[in-house]
PDB file of N, CA and C in Angstrom:
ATOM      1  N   UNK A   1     100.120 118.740 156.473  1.00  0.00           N
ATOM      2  CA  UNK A   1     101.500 118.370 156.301  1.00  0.00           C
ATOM      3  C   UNK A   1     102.160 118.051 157.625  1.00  0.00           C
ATOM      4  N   UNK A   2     101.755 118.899 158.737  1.00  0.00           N
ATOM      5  CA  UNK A   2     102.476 118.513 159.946  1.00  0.00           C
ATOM      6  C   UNK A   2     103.205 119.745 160.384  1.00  0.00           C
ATOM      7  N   UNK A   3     104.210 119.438 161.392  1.00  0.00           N
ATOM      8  CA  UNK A   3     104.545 120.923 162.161  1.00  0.00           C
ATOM      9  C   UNK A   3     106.250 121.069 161.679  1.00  0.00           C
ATOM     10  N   UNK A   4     106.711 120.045 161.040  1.00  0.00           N
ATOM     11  CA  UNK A   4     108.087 120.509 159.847  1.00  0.00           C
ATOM     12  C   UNK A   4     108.047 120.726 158.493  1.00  0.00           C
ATOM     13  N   UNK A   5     107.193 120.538 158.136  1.00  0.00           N
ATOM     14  CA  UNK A   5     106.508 121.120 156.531  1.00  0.00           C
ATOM     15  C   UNK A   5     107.045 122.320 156.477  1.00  0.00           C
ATOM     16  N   UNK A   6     108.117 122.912 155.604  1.00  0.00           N
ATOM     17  CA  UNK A   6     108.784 123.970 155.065  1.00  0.00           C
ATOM     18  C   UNK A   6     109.765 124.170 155.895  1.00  0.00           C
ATOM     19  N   UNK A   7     110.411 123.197 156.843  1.00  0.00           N
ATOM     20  CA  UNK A   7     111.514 123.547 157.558  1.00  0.00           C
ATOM     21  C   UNK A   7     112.690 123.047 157.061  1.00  0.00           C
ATOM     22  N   UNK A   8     112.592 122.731 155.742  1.00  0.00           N
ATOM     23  CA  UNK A   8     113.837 121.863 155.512  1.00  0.00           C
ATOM     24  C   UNK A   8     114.075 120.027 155.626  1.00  0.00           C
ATOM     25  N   UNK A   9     112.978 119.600 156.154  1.00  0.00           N
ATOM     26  CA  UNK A   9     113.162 118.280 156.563  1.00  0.00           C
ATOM     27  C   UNK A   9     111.860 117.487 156.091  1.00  0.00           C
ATOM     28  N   UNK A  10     112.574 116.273 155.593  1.00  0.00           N
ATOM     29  CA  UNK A  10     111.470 115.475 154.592  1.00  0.00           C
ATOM     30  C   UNK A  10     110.911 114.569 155.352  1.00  0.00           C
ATOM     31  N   UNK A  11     109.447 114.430 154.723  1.00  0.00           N
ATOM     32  CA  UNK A  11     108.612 113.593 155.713  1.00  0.00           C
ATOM     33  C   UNK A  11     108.967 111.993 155.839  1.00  0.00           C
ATOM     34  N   UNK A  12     108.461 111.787 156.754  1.00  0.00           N
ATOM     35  CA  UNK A  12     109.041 110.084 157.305  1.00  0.00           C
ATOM     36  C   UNK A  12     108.436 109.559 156.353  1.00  0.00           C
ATOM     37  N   UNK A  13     107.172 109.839 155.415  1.00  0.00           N
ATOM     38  CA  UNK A  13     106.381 108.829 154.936  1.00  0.00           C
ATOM     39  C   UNK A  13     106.743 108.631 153.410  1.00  0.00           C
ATOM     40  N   UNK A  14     107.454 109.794 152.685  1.00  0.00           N
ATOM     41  CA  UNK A  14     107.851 109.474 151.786  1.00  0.00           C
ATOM     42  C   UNK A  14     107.042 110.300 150.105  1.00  0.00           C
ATOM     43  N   UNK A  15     107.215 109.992 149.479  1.00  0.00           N
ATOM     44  CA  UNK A  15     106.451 110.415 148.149  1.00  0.00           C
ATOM     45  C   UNK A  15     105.265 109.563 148.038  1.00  0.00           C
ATOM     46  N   UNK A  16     104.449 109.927 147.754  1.00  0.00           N
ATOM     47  CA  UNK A  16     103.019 109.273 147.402  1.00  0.00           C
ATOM     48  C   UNK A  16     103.236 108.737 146.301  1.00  0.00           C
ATOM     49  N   UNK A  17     102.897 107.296 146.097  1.00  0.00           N
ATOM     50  CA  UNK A  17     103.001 106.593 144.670  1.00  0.00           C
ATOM     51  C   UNK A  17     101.923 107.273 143.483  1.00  0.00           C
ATOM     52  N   UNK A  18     102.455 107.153 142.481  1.00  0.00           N
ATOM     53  CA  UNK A  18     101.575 107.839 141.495  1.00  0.00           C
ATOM     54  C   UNK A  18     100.993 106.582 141.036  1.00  0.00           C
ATOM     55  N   UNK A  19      99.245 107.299 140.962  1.00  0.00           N
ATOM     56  CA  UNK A  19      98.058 106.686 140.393  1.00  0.00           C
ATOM     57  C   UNK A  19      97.980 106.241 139.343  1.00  0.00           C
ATOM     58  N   UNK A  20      98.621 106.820 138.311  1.00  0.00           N
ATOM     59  CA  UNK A  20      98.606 106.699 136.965  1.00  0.00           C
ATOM     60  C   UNK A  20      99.639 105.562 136.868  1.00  0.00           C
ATOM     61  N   UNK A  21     100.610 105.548 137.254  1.00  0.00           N
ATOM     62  CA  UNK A  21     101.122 104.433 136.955  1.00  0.00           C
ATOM     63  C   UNK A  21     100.727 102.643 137.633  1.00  0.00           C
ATOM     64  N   UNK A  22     100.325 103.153 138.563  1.00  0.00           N
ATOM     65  CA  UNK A  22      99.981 101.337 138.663  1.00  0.00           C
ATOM     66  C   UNK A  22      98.715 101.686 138.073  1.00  0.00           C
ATOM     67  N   UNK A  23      97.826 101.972 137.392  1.00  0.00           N
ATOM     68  CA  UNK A  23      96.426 101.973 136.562  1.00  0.00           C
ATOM     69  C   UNK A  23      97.227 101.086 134.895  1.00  0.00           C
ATOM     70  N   UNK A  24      98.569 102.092 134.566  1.00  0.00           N
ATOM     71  CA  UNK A  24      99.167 101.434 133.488  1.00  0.00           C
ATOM     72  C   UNK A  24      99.406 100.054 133.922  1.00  0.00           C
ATOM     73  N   UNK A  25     100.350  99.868 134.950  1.00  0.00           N
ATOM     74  CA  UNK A  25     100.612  98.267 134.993  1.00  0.00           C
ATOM     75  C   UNK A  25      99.457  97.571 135.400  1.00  0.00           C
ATOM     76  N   UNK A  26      98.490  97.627 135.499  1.00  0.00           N
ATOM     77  CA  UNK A  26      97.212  97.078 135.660  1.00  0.00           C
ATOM     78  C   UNK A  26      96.989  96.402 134.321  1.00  0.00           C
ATOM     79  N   UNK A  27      96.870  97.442 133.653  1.00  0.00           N
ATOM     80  CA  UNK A  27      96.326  97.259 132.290  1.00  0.00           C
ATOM     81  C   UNK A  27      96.888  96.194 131.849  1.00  0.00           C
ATOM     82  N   UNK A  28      98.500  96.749 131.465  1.00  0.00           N
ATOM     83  CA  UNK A  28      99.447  95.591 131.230  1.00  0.00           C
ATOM     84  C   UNK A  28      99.088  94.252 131.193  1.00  0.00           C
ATOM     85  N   UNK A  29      99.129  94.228 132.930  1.00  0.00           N
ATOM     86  CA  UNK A  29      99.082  92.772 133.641  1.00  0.00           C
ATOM     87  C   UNK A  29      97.511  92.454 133.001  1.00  0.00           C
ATOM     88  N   UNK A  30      96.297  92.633 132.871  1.00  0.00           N
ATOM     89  CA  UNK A  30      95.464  92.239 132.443  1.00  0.00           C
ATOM     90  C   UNK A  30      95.661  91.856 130.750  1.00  0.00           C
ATOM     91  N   UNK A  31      96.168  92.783 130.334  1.00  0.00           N
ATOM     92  CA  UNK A  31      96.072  92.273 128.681  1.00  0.00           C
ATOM     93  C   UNK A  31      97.372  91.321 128.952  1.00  0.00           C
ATOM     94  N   UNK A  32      98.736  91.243 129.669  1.00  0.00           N
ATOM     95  CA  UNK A  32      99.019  89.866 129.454  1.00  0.00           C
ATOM     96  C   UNK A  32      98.592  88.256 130.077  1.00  0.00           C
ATOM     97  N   UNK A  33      96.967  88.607 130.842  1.00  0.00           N
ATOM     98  CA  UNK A  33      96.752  87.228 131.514  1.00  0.00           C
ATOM     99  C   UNK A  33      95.682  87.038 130.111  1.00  0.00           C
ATOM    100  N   UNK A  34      95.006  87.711 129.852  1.00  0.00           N
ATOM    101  CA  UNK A  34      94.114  87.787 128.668  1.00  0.00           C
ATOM    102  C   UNK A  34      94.455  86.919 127.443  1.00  0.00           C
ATOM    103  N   UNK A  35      95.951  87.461 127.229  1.00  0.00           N
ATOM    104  CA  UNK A  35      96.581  86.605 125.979  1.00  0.00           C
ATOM    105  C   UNK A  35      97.336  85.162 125.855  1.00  0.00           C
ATOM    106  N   UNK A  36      97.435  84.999 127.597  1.00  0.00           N
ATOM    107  CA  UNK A  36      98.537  84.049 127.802  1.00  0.00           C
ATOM    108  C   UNK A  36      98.036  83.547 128.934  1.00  0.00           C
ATOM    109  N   UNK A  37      96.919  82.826 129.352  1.00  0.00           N
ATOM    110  CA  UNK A  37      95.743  82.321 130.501  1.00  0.00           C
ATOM    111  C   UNK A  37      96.657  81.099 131.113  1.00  0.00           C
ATOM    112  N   UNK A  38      97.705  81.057 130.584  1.00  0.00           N
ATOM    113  CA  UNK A  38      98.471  80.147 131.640  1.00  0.00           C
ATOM    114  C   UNK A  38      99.289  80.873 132.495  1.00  0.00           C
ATOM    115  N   UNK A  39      99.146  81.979 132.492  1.00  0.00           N
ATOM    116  CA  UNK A  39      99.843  82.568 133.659  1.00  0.00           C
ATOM    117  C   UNK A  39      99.272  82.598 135.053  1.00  0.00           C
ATOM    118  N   UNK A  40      98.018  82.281 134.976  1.00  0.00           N
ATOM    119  CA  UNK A  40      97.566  81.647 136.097  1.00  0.00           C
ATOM    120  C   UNK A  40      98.151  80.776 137.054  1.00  0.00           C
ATOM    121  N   UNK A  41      98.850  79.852 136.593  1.00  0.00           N
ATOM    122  CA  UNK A  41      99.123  78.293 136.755  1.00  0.00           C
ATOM    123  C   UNK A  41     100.380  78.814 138.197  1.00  0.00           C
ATOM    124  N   UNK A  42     101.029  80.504 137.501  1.00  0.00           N
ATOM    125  CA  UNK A  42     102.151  80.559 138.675  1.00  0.00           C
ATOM    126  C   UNK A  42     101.254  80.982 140.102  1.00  0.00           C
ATOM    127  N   UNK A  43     100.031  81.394 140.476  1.00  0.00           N
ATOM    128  CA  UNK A  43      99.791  81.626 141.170  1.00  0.00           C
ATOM    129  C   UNK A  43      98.941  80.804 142.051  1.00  0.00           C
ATOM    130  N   UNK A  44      98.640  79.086 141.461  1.00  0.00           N
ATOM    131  CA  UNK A  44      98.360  77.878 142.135  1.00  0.00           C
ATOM    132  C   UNK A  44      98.956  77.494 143.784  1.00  0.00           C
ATOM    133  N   UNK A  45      98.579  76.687 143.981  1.00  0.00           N
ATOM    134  CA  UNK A  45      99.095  75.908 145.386  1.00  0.00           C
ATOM    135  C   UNK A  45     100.070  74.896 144.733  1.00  0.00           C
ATOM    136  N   UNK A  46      99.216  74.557 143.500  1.00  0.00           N
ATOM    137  CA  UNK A  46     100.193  73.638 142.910  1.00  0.00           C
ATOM    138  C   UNK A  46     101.658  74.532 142.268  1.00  0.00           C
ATOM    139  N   UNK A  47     101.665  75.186 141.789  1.00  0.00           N
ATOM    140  CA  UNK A  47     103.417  75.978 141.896  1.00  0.00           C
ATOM    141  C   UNK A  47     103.867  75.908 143.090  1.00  0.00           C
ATOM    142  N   UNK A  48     103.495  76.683 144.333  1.00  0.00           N
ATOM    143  CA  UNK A  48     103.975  76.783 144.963  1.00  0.00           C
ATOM    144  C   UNK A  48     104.578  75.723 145.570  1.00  0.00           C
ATOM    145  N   UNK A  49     103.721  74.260 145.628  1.00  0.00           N
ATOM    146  CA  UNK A  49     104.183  73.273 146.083  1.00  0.00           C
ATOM    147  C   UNK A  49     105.324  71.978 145.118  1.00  0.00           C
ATOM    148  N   UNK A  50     105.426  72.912 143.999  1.00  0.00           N
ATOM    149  CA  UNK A  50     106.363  71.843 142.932  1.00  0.00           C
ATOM    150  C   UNK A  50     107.940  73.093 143.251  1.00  0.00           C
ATOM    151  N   UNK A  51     107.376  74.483 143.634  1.00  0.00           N
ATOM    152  CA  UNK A  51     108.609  75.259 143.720  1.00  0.00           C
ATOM    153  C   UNK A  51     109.335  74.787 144.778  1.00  0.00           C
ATOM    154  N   UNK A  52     108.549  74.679 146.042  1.00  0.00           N
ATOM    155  CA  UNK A  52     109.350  74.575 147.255  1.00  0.00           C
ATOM    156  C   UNK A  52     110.084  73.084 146.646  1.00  0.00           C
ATOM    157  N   UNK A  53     109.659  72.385 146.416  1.00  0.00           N
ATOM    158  CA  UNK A  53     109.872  70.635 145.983  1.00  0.00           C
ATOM    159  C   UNK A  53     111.569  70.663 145.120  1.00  0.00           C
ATOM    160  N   UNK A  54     111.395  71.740 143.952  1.00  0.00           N
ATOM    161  CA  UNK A  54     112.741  71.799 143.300  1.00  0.00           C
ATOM    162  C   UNK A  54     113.621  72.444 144.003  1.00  0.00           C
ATOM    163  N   UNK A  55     113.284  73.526 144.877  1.00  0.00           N
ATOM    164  CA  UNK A  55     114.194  74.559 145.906  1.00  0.00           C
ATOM    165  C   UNK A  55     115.202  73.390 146.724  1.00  0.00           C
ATOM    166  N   UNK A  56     114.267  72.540 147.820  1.00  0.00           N
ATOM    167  CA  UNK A  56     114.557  71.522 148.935  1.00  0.00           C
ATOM    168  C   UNK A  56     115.660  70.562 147.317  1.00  0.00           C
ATOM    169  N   UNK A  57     115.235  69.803 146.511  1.00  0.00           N
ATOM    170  CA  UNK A  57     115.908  68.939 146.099  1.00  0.00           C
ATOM    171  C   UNK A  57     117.183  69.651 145.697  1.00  0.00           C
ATOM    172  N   UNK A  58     117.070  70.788 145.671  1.00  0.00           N
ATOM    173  CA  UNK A  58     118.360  71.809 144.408  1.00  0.00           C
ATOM    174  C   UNK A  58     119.172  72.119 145.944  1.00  0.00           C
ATOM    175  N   UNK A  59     118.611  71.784 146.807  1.00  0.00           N
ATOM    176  CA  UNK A  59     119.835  72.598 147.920  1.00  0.00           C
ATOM    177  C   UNK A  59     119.844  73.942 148.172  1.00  0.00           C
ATOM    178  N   UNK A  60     118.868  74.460 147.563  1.00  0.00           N
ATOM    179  CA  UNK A  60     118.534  75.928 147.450  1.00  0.00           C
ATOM    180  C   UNK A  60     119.966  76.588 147.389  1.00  0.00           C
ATOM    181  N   UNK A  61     120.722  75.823 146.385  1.00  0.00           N
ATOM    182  CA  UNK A  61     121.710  76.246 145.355  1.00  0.00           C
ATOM    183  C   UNK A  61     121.401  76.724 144.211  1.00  0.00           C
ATOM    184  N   UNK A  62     122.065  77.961 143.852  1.00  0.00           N
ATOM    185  CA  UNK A  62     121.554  78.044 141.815  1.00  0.00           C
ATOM    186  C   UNK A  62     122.349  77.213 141.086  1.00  0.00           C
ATOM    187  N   UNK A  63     121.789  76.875 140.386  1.00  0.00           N
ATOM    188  CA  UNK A  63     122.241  75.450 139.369  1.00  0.00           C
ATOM    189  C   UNK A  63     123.176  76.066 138.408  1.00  0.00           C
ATOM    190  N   UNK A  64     123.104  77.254 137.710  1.00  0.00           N
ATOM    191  CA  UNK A  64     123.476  77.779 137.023  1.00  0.00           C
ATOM    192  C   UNK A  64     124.887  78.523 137.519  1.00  0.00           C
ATOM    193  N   UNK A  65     124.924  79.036 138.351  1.00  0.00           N
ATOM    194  CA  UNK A  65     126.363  79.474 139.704  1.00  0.00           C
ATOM    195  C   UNK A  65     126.692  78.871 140.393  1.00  0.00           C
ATOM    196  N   UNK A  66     125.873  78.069 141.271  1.00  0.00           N
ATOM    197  CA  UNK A  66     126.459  77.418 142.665  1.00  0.00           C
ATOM    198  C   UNK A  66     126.421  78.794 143.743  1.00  0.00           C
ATOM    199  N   UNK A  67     125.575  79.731 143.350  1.00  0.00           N
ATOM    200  CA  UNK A  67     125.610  80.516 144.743  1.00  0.00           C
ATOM    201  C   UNK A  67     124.501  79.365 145.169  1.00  0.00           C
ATOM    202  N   UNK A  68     124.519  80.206 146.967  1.00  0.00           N
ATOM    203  CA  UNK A  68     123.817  79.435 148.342  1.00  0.00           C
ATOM    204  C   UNK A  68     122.406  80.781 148.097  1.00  0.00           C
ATOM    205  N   UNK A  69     121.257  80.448 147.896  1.00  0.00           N
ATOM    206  CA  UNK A  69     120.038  81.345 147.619  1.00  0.00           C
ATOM    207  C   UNK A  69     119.482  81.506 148.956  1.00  0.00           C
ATOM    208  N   UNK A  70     119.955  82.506 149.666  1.00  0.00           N
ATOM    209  CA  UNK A  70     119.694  82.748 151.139  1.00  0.00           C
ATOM    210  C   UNK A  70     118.438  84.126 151.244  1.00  0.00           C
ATOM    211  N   UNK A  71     118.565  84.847 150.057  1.00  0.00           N
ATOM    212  CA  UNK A  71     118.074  86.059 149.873  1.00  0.00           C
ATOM    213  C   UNK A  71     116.637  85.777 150.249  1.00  0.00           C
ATOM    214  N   UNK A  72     116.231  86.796 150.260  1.00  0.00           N
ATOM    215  CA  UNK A  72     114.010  86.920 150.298  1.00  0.00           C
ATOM    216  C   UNK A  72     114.355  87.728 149.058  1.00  0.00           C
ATOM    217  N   UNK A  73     112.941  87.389 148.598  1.00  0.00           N
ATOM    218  CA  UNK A  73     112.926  88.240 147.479  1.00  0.00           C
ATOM    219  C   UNK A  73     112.851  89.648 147.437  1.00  0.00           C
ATOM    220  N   UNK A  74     112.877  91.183 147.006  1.00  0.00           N
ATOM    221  CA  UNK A  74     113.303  90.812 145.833  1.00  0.00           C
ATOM    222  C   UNK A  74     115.057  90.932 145.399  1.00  0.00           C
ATOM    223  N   UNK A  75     115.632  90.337 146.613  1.00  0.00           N
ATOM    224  CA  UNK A  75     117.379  90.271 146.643  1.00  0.00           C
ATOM    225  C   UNK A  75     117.666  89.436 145.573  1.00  0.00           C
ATOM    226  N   UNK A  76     118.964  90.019 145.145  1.00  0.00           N
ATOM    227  CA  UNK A  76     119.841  89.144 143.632  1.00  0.00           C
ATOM    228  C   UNK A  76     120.268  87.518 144.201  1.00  0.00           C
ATOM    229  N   UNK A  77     120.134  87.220 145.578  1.00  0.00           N
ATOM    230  CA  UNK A  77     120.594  85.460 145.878  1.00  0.00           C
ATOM    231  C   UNK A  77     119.169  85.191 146.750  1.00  0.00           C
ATOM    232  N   UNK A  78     118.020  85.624 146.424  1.00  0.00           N
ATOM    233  CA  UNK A  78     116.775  84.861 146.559  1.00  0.00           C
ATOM    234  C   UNK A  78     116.567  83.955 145.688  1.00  0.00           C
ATOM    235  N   UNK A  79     115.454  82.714 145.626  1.00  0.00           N
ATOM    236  CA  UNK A  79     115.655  81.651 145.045  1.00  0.00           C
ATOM    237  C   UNK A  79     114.339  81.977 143.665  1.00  0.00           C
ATOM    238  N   UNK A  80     114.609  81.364 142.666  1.00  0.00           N
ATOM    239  CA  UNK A  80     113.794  81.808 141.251  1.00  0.00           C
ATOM    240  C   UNK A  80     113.579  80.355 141.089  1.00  0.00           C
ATOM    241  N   UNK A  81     112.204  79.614 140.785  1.00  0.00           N
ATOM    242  CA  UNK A  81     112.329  78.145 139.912  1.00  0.00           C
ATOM    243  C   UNK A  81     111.895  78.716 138.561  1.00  0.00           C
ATOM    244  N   UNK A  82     112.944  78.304 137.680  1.00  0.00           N
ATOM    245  CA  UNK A  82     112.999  78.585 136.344  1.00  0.00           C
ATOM    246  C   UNK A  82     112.983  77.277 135.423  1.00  0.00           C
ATOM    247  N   UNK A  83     111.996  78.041 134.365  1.00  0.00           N
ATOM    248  CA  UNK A  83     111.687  76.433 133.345  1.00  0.00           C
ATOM    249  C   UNK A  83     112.984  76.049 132.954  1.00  0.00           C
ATOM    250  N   UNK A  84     113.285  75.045 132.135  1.00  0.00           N
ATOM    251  CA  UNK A  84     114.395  74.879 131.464  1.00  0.00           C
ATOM    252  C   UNK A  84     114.723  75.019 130.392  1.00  0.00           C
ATOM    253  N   UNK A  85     113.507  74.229 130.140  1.00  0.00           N
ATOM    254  CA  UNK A  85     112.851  74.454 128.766  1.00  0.00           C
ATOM    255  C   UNK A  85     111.894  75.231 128.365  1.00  0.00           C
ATOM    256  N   UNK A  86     111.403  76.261 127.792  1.00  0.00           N
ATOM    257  CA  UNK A  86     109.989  77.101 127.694  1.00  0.00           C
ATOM    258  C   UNK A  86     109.128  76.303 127.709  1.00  0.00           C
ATOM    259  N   UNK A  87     107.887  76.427 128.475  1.00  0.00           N
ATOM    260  CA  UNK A  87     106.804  75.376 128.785  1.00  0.00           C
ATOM    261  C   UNK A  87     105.848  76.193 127.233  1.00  0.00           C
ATOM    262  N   UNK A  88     105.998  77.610 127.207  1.00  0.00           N
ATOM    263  CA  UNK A  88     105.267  78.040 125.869  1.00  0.00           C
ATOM    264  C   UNK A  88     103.630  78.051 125.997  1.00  0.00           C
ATOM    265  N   UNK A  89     103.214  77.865 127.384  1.00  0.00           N
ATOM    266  CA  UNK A  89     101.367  77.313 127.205  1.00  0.00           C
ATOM    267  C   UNK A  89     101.725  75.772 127.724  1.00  0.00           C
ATOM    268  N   UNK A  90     102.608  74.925 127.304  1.00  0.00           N
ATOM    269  CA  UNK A  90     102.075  73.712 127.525  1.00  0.00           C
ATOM    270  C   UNK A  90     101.989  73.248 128.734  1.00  0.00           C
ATOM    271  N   UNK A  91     100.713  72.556 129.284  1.00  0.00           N
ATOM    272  CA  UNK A  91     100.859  72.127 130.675  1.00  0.00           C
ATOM    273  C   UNK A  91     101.844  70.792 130.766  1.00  0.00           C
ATOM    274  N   UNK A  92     101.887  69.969 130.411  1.00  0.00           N
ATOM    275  CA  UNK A  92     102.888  69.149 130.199  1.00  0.00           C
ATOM    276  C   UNK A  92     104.106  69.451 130.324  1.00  0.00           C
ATOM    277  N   UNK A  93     104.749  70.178 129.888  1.00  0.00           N
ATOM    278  CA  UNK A  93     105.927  70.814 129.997  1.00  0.00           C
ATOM    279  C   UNK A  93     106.060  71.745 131.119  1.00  0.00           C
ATOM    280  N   UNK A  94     105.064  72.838 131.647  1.00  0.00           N
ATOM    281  CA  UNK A  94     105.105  73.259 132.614  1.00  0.00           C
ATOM    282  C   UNK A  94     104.952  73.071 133.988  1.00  0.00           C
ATOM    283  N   UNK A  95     104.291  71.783 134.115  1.00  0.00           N
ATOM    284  CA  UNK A  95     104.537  71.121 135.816  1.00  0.00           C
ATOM    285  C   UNK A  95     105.033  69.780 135.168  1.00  0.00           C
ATOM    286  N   UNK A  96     106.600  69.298 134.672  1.00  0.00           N
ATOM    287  CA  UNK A  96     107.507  68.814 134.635  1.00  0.00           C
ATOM    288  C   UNK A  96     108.748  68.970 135.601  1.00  0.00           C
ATOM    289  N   UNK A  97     108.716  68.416 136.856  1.00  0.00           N
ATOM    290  CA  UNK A  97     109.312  68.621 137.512  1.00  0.00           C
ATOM    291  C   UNK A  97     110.468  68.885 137.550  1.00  0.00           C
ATOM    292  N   UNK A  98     110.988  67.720 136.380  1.00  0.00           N
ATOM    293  CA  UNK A  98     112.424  67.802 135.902  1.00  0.00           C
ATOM    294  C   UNK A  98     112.937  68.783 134.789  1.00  0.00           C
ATOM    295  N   UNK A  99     111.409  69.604 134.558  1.00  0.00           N
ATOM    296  CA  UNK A  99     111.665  70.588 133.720  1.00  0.00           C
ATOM    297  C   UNK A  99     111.978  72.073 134.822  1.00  0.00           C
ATOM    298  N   UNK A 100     112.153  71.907 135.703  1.00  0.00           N
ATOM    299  CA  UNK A 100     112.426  73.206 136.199  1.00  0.00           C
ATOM    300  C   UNK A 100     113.722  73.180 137.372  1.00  0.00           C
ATOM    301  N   UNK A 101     114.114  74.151 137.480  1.00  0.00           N
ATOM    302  CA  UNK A 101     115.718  74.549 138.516  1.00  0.00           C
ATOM    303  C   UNK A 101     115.226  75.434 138.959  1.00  0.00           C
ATOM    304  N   UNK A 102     116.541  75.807 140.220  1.00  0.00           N
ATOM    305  CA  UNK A 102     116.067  76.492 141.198  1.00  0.00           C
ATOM    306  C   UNK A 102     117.556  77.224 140.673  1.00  0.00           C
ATOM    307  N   UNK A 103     117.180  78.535 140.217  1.00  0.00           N
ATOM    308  CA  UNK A 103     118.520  79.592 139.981  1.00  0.00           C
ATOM    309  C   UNK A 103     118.505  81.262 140.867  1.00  0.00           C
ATOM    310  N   UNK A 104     119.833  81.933 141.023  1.00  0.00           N
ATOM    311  CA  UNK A 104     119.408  83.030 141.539  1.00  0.00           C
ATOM    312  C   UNK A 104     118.391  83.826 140.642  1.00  0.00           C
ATOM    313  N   UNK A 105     117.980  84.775 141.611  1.00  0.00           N
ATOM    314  CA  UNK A 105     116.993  85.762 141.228  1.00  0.00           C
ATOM    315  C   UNK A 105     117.840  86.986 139.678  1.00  0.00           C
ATOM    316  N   UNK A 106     119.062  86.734 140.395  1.00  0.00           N
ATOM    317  CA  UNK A 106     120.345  87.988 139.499  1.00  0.00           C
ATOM    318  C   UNK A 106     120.463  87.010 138.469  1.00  0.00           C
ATOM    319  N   UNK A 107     120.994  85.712 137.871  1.00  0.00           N
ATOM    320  CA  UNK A 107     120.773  84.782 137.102  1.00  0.00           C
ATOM    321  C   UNK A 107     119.719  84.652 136.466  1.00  0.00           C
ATOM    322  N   UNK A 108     118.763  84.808 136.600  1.00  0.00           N
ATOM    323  CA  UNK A 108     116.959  84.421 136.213  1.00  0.00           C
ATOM    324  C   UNK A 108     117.136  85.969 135.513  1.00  0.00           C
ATOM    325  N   UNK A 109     116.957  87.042 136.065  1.00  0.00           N
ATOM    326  CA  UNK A 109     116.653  88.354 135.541  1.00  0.00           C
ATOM    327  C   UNK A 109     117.711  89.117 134.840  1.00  0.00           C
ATOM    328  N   UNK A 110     118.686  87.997 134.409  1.00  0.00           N
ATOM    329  CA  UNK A 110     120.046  88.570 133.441  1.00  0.00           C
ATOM    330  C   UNK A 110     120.429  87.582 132.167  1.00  0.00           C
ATOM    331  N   UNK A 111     120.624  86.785 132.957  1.00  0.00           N
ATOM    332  CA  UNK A 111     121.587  85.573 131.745  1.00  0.00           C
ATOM    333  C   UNK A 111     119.944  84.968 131.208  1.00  0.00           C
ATOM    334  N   UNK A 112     119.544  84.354 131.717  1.00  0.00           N
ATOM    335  CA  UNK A 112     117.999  83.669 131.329  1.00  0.00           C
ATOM    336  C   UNK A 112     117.797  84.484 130.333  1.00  0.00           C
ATOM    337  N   UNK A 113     117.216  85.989 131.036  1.00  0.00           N
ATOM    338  CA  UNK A 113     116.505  86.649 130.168  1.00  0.00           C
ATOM    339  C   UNK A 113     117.061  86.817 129.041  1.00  0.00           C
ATOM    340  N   UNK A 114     118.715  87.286 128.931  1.00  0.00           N
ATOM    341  CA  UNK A 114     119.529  87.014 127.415  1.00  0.00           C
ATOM    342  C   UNK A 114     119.068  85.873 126.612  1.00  0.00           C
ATOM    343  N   UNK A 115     119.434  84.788 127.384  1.00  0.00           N
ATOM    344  CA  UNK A 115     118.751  83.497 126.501  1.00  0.00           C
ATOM    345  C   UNK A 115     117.835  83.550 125.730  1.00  0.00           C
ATOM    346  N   UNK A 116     116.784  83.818 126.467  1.00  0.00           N
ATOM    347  CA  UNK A 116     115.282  84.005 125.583  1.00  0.00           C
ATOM    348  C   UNK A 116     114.912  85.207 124.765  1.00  0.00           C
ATOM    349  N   UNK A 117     115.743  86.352 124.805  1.00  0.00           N
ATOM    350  CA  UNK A 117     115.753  87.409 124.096  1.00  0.00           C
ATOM    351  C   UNK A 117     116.906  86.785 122.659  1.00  0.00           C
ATOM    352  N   UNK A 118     117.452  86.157 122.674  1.00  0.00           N
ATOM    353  CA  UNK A 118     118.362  85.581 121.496  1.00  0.00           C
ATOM    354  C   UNK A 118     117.791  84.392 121.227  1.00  0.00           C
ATOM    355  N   UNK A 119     116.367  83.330 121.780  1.00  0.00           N
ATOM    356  CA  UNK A 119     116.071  82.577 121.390  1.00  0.00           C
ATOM    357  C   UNK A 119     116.817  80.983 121.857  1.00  0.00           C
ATOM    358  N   UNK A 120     117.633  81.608 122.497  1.00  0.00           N
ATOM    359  CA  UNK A 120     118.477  80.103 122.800  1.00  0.00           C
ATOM    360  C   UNK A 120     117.651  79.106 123.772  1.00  0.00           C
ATOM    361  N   UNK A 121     117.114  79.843 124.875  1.00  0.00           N
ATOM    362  CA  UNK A 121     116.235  78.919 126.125  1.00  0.00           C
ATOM    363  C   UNK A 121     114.825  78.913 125.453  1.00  0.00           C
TER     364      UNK A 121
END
């Protein structure tokens, strides 16, 4: 433990992450690439290079607010490229250039997600 162990004062390094839980999100993440093999597609050169592409054309403005997306991730005004339309699997629809915006990260992980939880996006 070291030479302040039981003095009252907590270690610099912190709590040890528990094992069991990233073993669960493992799992997770495997049974959802398993079911849905286009989730691959976000971890291409080709995303990355159609993301930066909508970021630069969008002004790395959110389309949806007009905030300025200055953030790194994982901050609420980092930049998100979000479909517009649900691509659903389809590749066609999913590297559609004009199918995707550049919105905040707080936008993407609130209002979006409403959308698609009510079916509207």
């Amino acid at each position: 433990m070291g030479k302040l162990a039981g003095r009252g004062l907590t270690s610099r390094l912190g709590k040890p992450a528990s094992r069991l839980r990233r073993s669960e999100t493992v799992s997770r993440d495997q049974e959802r690439a398993a079911s849905q093999p286009w989730r691959k597609w976000y971890s291409t050169a080709r995303w990355a290079a159609l993301k930066k592409r909508v970021h630069n054309r969008d002004g790395w403005t959110c389309q949806q607010t007009g905030v300025l997306l200055i953030g790194k991730h994982p901050a609420p005004n980092s930049p998100v490229a979000d479909h517009i339309e649900p691509h659903r699997g389809d590749p066609v629809r999913f590297w559609d250039e004009t199918n995707v915006q550049t919105v905040s990260k707080a936008w993407h992980d609130s209002e979006k997600q409403r959308q698609e939880r009510r079916g509207d996006a």
